[in-house]
C-alpha atoms as a PDB file:
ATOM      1  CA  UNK A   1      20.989  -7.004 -11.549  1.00  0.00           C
ATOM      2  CA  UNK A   2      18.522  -7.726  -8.376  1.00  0.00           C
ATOM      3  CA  UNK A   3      18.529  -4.934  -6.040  1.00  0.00           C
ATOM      4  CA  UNK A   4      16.788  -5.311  -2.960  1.00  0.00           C
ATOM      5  CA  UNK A   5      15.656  -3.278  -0.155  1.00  0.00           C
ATOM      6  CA  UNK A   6      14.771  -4.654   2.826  1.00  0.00           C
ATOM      7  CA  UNK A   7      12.480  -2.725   5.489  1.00  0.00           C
ATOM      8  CA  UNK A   8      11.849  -4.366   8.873  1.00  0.00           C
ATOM      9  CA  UNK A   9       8.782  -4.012  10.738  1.00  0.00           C
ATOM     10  CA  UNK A  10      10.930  -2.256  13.985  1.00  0.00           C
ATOM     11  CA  UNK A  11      12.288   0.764  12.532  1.00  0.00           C
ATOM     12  CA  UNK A  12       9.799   2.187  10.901  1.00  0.00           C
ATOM     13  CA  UNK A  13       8.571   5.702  11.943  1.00  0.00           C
ATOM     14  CA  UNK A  14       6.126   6.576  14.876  1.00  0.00           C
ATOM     15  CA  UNK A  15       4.195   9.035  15.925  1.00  0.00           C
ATOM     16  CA  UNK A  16       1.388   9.359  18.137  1.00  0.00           C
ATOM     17  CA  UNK A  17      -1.119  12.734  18.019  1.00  0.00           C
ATOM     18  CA  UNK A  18      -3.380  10.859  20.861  1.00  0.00           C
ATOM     19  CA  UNK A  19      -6.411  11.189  17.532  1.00  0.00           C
ATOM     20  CA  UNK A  20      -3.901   9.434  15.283  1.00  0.00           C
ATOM     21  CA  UNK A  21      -1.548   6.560  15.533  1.00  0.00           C
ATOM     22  CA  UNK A  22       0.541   6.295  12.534  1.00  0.00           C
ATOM     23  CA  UNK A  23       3.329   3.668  11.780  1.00  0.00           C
ATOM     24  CA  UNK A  24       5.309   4.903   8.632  1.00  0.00           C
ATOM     25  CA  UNK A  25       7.428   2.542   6.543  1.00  0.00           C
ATOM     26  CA  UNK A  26       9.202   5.686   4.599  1.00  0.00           C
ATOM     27  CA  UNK A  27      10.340   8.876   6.141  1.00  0.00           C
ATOM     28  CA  UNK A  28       8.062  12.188   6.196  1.00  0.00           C
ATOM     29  CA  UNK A  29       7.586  14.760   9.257  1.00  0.00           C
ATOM     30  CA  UNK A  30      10.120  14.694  12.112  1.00  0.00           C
ATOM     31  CA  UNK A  31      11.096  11.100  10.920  1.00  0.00           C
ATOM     32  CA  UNK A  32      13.899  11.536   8.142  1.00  0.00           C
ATOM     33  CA  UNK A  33      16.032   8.630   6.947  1.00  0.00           C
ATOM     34  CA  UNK A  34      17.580   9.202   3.256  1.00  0.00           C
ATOM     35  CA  UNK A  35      17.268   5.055   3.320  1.00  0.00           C
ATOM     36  CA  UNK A  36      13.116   5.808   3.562  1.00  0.00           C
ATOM     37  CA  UNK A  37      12.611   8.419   1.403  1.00  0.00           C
ATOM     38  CA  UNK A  38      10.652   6.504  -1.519  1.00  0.00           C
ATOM     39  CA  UNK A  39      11.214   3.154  -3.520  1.00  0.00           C
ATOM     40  CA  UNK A  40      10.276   5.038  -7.301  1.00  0.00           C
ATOM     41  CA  UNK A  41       7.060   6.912  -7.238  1.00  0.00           C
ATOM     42  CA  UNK A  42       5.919   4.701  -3.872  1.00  0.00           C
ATOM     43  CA  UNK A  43       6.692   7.822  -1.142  1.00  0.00           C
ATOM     44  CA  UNK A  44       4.406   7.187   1.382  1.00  0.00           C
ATOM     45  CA  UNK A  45       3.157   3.372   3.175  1.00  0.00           C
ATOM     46  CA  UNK A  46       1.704   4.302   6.606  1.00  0.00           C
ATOM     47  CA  UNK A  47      -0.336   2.185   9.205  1.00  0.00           C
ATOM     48  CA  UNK A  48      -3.159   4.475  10.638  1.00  0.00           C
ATOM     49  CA  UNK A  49      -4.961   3.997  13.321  1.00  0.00           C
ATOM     50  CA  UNK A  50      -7.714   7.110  14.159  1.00  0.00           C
ATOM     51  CA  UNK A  51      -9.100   7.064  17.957  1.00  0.00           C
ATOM     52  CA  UNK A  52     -12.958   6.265  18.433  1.00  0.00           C
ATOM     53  CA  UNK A  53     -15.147   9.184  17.272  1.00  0.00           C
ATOM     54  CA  UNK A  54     -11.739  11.318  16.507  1.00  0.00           C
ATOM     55  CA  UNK A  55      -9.898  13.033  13.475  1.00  0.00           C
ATOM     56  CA  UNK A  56     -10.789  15.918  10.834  1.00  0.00           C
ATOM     57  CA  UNK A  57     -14.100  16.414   9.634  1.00  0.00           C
ATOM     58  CA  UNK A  58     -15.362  18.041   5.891  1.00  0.00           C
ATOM     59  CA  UNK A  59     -17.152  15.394   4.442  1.00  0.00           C
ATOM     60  CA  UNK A  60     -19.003  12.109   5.417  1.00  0.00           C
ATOM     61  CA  UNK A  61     -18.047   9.245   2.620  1.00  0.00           C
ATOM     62  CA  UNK A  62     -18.009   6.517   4.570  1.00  0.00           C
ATOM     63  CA  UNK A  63     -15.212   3.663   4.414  1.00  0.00           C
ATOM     64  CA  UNK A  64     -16.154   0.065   5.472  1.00  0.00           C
ATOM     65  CA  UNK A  65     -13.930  -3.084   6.065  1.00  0.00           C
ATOM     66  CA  UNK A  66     -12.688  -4.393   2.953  1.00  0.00           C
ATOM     67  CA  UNK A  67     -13.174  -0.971   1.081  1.00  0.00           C
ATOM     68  CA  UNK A  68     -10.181   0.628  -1.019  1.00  0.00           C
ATOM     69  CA  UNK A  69     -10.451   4.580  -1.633  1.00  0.00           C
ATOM     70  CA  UNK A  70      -8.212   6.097  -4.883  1.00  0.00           C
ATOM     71  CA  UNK A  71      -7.804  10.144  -4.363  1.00  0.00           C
ATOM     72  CA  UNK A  72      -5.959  12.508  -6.510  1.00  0.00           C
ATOM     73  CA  UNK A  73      -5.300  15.338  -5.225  1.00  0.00           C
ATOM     74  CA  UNK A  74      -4.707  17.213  -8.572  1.00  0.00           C
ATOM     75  CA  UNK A  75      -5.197  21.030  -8.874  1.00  0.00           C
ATOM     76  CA  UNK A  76      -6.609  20.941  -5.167  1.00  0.00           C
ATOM     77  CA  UNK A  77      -8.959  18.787  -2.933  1.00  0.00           C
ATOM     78  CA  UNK A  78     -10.753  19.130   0.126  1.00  0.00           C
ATOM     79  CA  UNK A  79     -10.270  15.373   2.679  1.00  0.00           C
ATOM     80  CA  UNK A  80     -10.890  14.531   5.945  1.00  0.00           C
ATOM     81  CA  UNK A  81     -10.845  10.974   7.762  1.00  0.00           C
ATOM     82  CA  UNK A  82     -12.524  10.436  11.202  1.00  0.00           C
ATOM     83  CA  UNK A  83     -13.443   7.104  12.843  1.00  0.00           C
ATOM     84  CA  UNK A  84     -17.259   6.605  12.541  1.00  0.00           C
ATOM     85  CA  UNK A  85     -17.793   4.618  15.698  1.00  0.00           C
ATOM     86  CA  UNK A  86     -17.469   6.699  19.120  1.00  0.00           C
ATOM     87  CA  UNK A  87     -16.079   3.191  20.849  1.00  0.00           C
ATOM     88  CA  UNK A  88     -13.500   1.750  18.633  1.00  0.00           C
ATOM     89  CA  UNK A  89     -11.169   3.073  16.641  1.00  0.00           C
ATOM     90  CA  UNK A  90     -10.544   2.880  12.816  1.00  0.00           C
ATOM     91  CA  UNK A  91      -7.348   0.697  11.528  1.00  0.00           C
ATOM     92  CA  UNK A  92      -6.338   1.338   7.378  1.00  0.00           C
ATOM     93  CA  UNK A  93      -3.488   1.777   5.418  1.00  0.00           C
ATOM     94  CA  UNK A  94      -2.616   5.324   3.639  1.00  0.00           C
ATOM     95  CA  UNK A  95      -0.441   5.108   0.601  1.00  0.00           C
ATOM     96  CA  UNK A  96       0.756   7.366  -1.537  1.00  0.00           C
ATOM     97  CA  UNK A  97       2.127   7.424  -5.345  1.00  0.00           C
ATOM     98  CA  UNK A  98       4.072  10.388  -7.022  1.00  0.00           C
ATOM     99  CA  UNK A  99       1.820  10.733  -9.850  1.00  0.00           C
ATOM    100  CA  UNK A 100       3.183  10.724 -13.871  1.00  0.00           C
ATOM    101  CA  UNK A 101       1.457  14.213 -14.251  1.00  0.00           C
ATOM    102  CA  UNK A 102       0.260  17.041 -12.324  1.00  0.00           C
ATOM    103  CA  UNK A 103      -2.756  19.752 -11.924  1.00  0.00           C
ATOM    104  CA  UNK A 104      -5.069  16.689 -13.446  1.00  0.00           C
ATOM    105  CA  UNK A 105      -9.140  17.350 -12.207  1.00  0.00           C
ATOM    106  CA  UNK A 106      -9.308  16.371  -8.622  1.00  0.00           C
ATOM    107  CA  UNK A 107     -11.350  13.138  -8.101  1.00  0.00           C
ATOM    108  CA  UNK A 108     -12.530  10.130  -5.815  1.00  0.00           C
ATOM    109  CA  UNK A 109     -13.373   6.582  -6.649  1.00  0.00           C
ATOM    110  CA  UNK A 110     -13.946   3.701  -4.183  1.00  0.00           C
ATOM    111  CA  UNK A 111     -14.384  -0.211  -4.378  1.00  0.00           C
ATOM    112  CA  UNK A 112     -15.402  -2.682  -1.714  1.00  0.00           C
ATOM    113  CA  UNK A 113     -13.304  -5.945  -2.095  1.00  0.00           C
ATOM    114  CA  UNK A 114     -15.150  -9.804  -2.031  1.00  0.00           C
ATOM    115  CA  UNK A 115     -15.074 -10.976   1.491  1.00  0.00           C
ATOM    116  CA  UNK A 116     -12.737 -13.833   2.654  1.00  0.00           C
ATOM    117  CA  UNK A 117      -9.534 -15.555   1.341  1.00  0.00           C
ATOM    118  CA  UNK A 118      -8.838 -16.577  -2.463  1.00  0.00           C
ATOM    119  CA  UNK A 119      -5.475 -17.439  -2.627  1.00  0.00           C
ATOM    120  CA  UNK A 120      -4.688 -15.056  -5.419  1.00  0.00           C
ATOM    121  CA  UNK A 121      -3.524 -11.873  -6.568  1.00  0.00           C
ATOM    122  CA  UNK A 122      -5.897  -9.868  -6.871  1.00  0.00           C
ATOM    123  CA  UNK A 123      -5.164  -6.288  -9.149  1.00  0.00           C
ATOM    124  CA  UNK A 124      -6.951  -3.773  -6.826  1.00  0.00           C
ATOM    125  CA  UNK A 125      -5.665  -0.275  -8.350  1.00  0.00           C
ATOM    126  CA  UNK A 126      -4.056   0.315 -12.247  1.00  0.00           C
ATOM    127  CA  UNK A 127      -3.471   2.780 -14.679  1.00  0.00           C
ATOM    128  CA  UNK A 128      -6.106   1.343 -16.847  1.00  0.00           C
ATOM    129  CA  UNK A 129      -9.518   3.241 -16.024  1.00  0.00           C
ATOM    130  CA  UNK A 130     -11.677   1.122 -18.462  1.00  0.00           C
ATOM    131  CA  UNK A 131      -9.909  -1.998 -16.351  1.00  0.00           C
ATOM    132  CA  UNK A 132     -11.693  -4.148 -13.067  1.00  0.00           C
ATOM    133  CA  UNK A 133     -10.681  -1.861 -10.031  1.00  0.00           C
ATOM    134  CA  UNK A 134      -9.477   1.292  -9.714  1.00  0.00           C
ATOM    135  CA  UNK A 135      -7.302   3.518 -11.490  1.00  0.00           C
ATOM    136  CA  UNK A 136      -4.933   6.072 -10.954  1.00  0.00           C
ATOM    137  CA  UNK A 137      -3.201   8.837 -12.920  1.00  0.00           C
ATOM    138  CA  UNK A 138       0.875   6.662 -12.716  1.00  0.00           C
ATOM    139  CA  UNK A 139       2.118   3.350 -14.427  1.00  0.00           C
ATOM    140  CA  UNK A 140       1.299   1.531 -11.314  1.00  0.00           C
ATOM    141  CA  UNK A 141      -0.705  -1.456 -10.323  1.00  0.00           C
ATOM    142  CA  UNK A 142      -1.494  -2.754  -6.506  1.00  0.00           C
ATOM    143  CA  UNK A 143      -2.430  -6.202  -5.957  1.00  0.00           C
ATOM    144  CA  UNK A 144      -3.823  -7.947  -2.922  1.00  0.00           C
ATOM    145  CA  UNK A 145      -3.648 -11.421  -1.719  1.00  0.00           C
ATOM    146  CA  UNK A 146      -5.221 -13.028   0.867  1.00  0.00           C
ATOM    147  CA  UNK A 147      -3.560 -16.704   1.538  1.00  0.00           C
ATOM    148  CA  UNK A 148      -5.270 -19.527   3.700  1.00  0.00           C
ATOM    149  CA  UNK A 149      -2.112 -21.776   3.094  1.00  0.00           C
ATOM    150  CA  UNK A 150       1.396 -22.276   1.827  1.00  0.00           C
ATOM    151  CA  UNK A 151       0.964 -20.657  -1.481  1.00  0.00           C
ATOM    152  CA  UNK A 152       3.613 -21.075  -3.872  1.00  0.00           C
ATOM    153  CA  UNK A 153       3.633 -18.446  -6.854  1.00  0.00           C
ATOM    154  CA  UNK A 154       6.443 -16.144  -9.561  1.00  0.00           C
ATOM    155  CA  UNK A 155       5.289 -12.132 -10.163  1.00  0.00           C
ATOM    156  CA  UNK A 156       6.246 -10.495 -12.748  1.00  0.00           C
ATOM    157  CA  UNK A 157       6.208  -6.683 -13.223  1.00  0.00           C
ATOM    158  CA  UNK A 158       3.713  -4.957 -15.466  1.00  0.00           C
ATOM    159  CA  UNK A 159       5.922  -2.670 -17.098  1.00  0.00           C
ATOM    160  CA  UNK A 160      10.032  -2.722 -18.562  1.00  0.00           C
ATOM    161  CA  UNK A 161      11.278  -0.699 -15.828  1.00  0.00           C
ATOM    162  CA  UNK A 162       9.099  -0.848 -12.456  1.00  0.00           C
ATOM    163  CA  UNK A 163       9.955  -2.132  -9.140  1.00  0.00           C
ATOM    164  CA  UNK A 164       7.931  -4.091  -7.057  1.00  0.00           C
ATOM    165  CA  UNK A 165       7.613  -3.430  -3.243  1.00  0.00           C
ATOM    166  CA  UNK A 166       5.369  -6.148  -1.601  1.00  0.00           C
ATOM    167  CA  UNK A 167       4.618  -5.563   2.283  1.00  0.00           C
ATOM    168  CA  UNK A 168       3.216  -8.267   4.455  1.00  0.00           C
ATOM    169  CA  UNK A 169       0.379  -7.532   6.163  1.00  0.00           C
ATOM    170  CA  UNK A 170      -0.577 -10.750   8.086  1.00  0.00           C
ATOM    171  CA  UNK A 171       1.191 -13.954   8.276  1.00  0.00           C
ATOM    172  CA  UNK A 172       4.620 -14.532   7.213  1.00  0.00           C
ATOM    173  CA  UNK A 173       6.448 -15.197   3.619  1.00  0.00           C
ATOM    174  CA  UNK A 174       9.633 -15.610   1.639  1.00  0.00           C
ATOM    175  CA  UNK A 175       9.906 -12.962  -1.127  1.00  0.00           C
ATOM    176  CA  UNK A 176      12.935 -12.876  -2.712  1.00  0.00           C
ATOM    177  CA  UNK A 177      14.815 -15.213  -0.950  1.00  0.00           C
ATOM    178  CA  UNK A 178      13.864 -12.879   1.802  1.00  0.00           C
ATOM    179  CA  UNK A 179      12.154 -14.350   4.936  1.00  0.00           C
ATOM    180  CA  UNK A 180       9.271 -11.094   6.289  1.00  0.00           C
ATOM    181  CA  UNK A 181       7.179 -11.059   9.020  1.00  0.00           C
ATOM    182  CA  UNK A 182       4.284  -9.163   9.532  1.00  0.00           C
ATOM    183  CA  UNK A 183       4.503  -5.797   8.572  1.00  0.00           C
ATOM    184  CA  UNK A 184       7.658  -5.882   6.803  1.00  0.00           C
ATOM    185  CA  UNK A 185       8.298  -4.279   3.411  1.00  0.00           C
ATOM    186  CA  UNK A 186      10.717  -5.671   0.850  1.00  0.00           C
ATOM    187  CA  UNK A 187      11.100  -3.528  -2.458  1.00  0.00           C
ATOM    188  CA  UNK A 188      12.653  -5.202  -5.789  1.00  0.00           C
ATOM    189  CA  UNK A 189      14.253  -3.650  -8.844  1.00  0.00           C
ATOM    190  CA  UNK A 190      15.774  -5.962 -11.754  1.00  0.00           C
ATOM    191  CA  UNK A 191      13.839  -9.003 -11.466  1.00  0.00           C
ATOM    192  CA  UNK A 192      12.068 -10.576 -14.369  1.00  0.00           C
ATOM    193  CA  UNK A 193      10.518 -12.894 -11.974  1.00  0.00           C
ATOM    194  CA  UNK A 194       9.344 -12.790  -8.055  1.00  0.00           C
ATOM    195  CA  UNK A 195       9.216 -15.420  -6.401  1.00  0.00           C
ATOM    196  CA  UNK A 196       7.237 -15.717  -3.771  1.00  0.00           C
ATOM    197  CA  UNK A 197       5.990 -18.084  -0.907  1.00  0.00           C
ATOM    198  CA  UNK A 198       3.654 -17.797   1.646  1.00  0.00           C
ATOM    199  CA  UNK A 199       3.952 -19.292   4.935  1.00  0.00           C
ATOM    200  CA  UNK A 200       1.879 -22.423   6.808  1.00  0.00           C
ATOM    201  CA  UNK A 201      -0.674 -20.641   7.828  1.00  0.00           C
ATOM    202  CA  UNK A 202      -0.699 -18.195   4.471  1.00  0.00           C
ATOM    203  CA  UNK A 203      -1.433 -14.246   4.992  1.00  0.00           C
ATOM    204  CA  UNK A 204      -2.251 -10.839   3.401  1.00  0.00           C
ATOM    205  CA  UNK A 205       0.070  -9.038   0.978  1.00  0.00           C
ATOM    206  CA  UNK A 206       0.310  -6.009  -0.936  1.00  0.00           C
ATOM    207  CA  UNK A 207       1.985  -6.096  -4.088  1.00  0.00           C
ATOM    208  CA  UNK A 208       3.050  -2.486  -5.411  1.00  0.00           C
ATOM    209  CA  UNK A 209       4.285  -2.379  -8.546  1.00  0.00           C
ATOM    210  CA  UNK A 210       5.542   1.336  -9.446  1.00  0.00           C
ATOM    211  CA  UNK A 211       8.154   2.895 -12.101  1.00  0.00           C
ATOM    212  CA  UNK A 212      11.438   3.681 -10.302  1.00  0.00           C
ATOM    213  CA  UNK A 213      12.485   6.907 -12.764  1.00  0.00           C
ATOM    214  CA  UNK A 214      10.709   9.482 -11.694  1.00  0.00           C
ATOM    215  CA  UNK A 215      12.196  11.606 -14.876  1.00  0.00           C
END
């Protein structure tokens, strides 16, 4: 049976620590709401946004437009994030994924994604690491799209047993039979097929496909 879960972009979690501006689709911190825990091993979607010059410093990898950065945290890791530029600030998306196994070796890997639209799905992070992309240590995949048009297309998940939680990043889309708007999440458990539709003027989205027993 379809099961859907529907998160608008307006009730998502806030906070503001003047460095960082964070927009959280699930629940962590002050912000608890047993409806926005997790949706399977997906527990944390936020929208970051670090002041000009400001955050934590230990290291200096640098992050560029376009780039996606795969951490595990394992048996113990040292991060930091700080905007590079001292007159704008720094705008990404943090996400994390309740790993299959723990105390693995710590590590980092990064990518830098092809420039401009394709009007495709394109598989960004998997479980594979001798696969294109990234990988990580869960039976997950993340896809990215970037739409110039009214793209018409089905998804299906990777593995017997995962949900799929897509979130809209720019433009708007029926998912599901669901209409989103920017910034709004919509996870899916059940479905065989997604189908999916992109609006006029297409968009971004991010297609998370993770296992929803965490047993």
């Amino acid at each position: 049976m379809k099961n859907l879960l529907l998160h608008r972009v307006g009730p998502r979690g806030h906070a503001d620590h003047g460095w960082l501006d964070t927009w959280r689709t699930f629940s962590s911190g002050n912000n608890s709401d047993p409806d926005r825990m997790h949706f399977g091993a997906l527990r944390v979607l936020n929208d970051d946004t670090v002041g000009p010059g400001m955050g934590f410093g230990t290291h200096a990898q640098v992050i560029e437009a376009e780039d996606v950065q795969v951490m595990s945290s394992g048996t113990g890791i040292t991060h930091s994030e700080r905007a590079r530029d001292h007159d704008k600030p720094v705008h990404f998306r943090q996400i994390w994924a309740i790993p299959r196994e723990s105390n693995v070796a710590p590590r980092y890997d990064q990518m830098t994604l092809p420039a401009g639209p394709d009007d495709a799905l394109r598989t960004i992070i998997s479980p594979d690491p001798n696969a294109s992309g990234l990988w990580m240590h869960q039976d997950a995949w993340f896809l990215l799209g970037h739409f110039v048009g009214p793209v018409h297309f089905t998804y299906a998940p990777q593995r017997a047993g995962n949900g799929v939680y897509t979130f809209l990043i720019e433009g708007e889309a029926s998912v599901a039979g669901q209409e989103l708007q920017r910034r709004d999440g919509l996870g899916i458990q059940g479905e065989e097929a997604i189908d999916i539709q992109m609006g006029s003027h297409g968009g971004q989205l991010l297609l998370i496909d993770v296992p929803m027993d965490l047993n």
